[in-house]
Protein backbone atom coordinates (compact mmCIF):
# COMPACT_ATOMS: atom_id res chain seq x y z
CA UNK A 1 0.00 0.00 0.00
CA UNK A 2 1.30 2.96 -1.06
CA UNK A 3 1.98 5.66 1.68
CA UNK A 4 -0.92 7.93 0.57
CA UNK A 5 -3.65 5.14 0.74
CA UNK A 6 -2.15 4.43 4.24
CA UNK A 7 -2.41 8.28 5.39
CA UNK A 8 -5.87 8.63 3.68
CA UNK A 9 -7.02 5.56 5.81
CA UNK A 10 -5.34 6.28 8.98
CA UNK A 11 -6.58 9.75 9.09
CA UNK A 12 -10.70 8.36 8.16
CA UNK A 13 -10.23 5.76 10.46
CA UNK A 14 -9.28 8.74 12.89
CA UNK A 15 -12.16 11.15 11.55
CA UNK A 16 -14.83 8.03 12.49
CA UNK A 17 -13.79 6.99 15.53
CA UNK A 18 -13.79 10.52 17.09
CA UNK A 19 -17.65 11.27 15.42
CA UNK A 20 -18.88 7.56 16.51
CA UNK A 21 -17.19 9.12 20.14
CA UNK A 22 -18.89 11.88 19.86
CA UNK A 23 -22.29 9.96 19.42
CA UNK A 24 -22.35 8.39 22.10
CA UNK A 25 -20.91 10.55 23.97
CA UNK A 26 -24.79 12.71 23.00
CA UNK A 27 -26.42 9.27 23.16
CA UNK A 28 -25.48 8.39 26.74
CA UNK A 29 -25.76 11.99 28.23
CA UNK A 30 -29.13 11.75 27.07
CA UNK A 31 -30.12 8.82 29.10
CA UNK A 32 -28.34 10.32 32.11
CA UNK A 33 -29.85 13.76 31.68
CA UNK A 34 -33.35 12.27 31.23
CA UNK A 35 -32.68 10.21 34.52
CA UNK A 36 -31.32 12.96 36.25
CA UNK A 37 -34.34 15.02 35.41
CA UNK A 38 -36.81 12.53 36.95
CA UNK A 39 -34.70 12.33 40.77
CA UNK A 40 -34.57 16.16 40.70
CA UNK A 41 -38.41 16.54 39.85
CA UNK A 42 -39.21 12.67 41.00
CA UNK A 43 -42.87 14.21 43.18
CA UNK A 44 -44.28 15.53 39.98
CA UNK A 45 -43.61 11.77 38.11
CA UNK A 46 -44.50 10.40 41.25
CA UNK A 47 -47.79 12.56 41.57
CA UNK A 48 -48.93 11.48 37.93
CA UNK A 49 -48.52 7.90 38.51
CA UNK A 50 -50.76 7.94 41.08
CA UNK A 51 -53.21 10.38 39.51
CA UNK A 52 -53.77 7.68 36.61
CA UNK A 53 -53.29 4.59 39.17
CA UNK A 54 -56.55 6.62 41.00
CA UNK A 55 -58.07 6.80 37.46
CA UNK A 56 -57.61 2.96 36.90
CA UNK A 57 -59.06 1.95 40.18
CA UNK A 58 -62.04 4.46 40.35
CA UNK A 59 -62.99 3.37 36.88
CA UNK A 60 -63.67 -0.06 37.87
CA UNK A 61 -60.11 -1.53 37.01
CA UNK A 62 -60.13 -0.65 32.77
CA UNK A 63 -58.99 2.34 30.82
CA UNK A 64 -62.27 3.07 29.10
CA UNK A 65 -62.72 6.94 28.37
CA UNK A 66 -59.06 7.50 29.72
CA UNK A 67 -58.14 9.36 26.47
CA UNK A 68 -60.86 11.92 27.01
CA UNK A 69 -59.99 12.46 30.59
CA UNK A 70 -58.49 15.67 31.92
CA UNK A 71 -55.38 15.03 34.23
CA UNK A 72 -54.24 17.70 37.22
CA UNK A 73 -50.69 16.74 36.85
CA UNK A 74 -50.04 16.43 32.80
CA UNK A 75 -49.13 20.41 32.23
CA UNK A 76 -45.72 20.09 33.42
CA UNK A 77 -45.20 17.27 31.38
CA UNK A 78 -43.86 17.99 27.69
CA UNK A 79 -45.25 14.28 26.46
CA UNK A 80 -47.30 11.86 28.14
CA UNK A 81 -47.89 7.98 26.51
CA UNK A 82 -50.46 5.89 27.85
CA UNK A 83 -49.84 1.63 26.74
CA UNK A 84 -51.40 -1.18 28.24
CA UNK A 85 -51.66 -4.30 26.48
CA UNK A 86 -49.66 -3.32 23.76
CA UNK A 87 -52.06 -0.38 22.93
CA UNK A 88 -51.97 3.19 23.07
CA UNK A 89 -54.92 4.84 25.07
CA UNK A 90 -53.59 8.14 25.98
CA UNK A 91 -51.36 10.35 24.35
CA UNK A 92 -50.41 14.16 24.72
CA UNK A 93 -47.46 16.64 24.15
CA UNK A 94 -45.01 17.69 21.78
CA UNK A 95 -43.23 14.29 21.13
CA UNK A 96 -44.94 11.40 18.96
CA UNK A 97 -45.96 8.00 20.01
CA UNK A 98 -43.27 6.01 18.63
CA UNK A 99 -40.49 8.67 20.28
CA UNK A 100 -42.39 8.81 23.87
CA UNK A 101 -41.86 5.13 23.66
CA UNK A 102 -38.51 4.88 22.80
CA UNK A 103 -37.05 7.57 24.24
CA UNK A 104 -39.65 8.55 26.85
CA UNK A 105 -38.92 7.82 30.92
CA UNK A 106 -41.18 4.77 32.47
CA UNK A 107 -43.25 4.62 34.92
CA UNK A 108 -44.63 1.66 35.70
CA UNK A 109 -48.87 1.67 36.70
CA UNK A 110 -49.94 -1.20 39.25
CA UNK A 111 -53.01 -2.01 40.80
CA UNK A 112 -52.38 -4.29 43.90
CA UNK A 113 -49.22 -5.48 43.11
CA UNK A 114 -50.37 -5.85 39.26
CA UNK A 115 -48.92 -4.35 36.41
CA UNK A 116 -52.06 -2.47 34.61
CA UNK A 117 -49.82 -0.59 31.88
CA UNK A 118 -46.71 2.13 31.61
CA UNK A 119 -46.44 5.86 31.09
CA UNK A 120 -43.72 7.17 28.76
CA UNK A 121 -43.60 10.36 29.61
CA UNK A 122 -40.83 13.30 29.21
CA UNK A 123 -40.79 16.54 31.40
CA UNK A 124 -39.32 19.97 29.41
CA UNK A 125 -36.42 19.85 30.57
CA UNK A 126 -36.40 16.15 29.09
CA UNK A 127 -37.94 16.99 25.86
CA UNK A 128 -34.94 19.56 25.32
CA UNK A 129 -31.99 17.16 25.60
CA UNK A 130 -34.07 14.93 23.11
CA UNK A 131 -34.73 17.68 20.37
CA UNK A 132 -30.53 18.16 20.49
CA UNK A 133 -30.08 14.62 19.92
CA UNK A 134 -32.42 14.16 17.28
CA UNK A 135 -30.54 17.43 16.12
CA UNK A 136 -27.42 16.09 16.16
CA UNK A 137 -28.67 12.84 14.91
CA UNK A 138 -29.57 14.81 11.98
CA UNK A 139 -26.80 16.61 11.30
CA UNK A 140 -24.78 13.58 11.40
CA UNK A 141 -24.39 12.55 7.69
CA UNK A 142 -23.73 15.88 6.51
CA UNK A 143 -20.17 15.98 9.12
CA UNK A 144 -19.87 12.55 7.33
CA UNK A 145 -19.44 13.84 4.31
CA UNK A 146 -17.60 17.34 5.12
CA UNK A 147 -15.24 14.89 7.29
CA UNK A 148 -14.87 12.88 4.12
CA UNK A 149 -13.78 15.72 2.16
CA UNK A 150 -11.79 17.31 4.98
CA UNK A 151 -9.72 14.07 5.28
CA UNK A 152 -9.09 13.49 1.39
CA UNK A 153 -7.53 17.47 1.42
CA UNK A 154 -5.72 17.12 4.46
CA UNK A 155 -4.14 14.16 2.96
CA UNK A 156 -2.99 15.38 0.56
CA UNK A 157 -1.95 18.37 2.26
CA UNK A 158 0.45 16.34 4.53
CA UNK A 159 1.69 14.23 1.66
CA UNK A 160 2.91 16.92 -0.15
CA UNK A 161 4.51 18.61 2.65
CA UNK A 162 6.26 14.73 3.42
CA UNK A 163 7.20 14.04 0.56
CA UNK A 164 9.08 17.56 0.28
CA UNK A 165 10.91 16.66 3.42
CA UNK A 166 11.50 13.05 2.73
CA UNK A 167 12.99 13.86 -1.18
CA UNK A 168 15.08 16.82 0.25
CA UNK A 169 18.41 14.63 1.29
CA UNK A 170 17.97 12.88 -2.44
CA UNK A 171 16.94 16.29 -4.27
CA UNK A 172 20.66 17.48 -2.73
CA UNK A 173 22.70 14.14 -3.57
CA UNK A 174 21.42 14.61 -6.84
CA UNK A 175 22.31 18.18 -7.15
CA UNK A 176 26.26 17.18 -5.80
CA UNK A 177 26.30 14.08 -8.51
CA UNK A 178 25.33 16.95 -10.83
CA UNK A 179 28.10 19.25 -9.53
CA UNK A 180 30.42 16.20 -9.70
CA UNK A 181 30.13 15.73 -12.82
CA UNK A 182 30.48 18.88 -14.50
CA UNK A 183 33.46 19.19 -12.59
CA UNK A 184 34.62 15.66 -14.27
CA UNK A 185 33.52 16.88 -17.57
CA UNK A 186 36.11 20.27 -17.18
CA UNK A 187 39.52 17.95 -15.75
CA UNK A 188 39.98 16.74 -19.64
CA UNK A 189 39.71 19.75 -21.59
CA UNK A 190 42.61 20.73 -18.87
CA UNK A 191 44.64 17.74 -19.23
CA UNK A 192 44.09 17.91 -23.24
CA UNK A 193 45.17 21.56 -23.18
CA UNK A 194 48.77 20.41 -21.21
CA UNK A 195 48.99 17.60 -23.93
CA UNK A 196 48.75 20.04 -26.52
CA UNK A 197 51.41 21.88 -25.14
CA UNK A 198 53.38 19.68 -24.57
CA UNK A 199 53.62 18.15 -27.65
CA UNK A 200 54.44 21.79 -29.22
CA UNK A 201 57.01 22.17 -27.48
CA UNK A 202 59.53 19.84 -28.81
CA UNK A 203 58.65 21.10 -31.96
CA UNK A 204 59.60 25.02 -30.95
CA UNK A 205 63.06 23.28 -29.34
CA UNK A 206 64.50 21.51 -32.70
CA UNK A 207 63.96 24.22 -34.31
């Protein structure tokens, strides 16, 4: 391999280990942040747990009409899910369905000891750290491809400016051959010139 396919490589190899860093990195602050946000505000999850817990029971143990129902403890709530059963039965907020339920904190609804269904649900503060990571999530392939093009310049950029360095001792032994030689080249028209003299000269003397 030739040593700008091994720069180009080393240097993308580089480039996608620090992005896939700096994904999870977002992706696990997320899920700390979102955890964090439920222990500092944990009364207000804990008070809408048991509002719809209180719901369940007074409605003779079933979710019927829950999705019309208007809860005390929802407004400082940025997305509420409702699933039991594998349904949805109440939904409200910002986020969608599918995201409250993938990315939403759980709280688990029981009814003596028995698990009647689960709230995803994400607070503001929450729903914030979410919208960056979706942001980010977003932006991703586009500082895929600027990477990309950043790495294939910088390459070359830096095997240019190598090679320079590494052909400089060979550039100059080439140049001193080159000196050598010409030197070489004048020593015979010397020497020739003495021969010529020299062979007058006898010439000048008989006569």
């Amino acid at each position: 391999m030739k040593i700008r396919s091994k720069l180009i490589l080393s240097m993308s190899i580089l480039i996608v280990f620090i992005m896939l860093f700096l994904l999870a990195v977002i992706h696990v602050q997320f899920y700390i942040s979102r955890d964090f946000a439920y222990l500092e505000d944990k009364d207000t999850f804990e008070s809408l747990r048991k509002e719809f817990e209180q719901f369940y029971k007074r409605n003779g143990n079933t979710w019927e009409n829950v999705g019309g129902f208007r809860f005390e403890h929802t407004g400082s709530f940025a997305g509420i899910v409702l699933s039991a059963e594998g349904k949805i039965l109440y939904q409200q907020g910002k986020p969608g369905a599918d995201e409250l339920l993938k990315e939403g904190y759980k709280l688990v609804l029981t009814e003596d000891d028995r698990r009647v269904g689960r709230l995803y649900v994400m607070n503001d503060r929450q729903f914030k750290t979410y919208e960056f990571k979706a942001m980010w999530y977003g932006m991703l392939p586009h500082i895929g491809i600027a990477s990309v093009l950043f790495t294939f310049v910088a390459a070359l950029v830096t095997i240019f400016f190598l090679s320079w360095r590494l052909t400089s001792p060979i550039r100059k032994m080439i140049k001193g051959i080159e000196t050598i030689k010409e030197g070489n080249a004048a020593r015979p028209s010397s020497q020739n010139k003495g021969r010529m003299n020299s062979e007058r000269s006898p010439g000048l003397l008989g006569r």
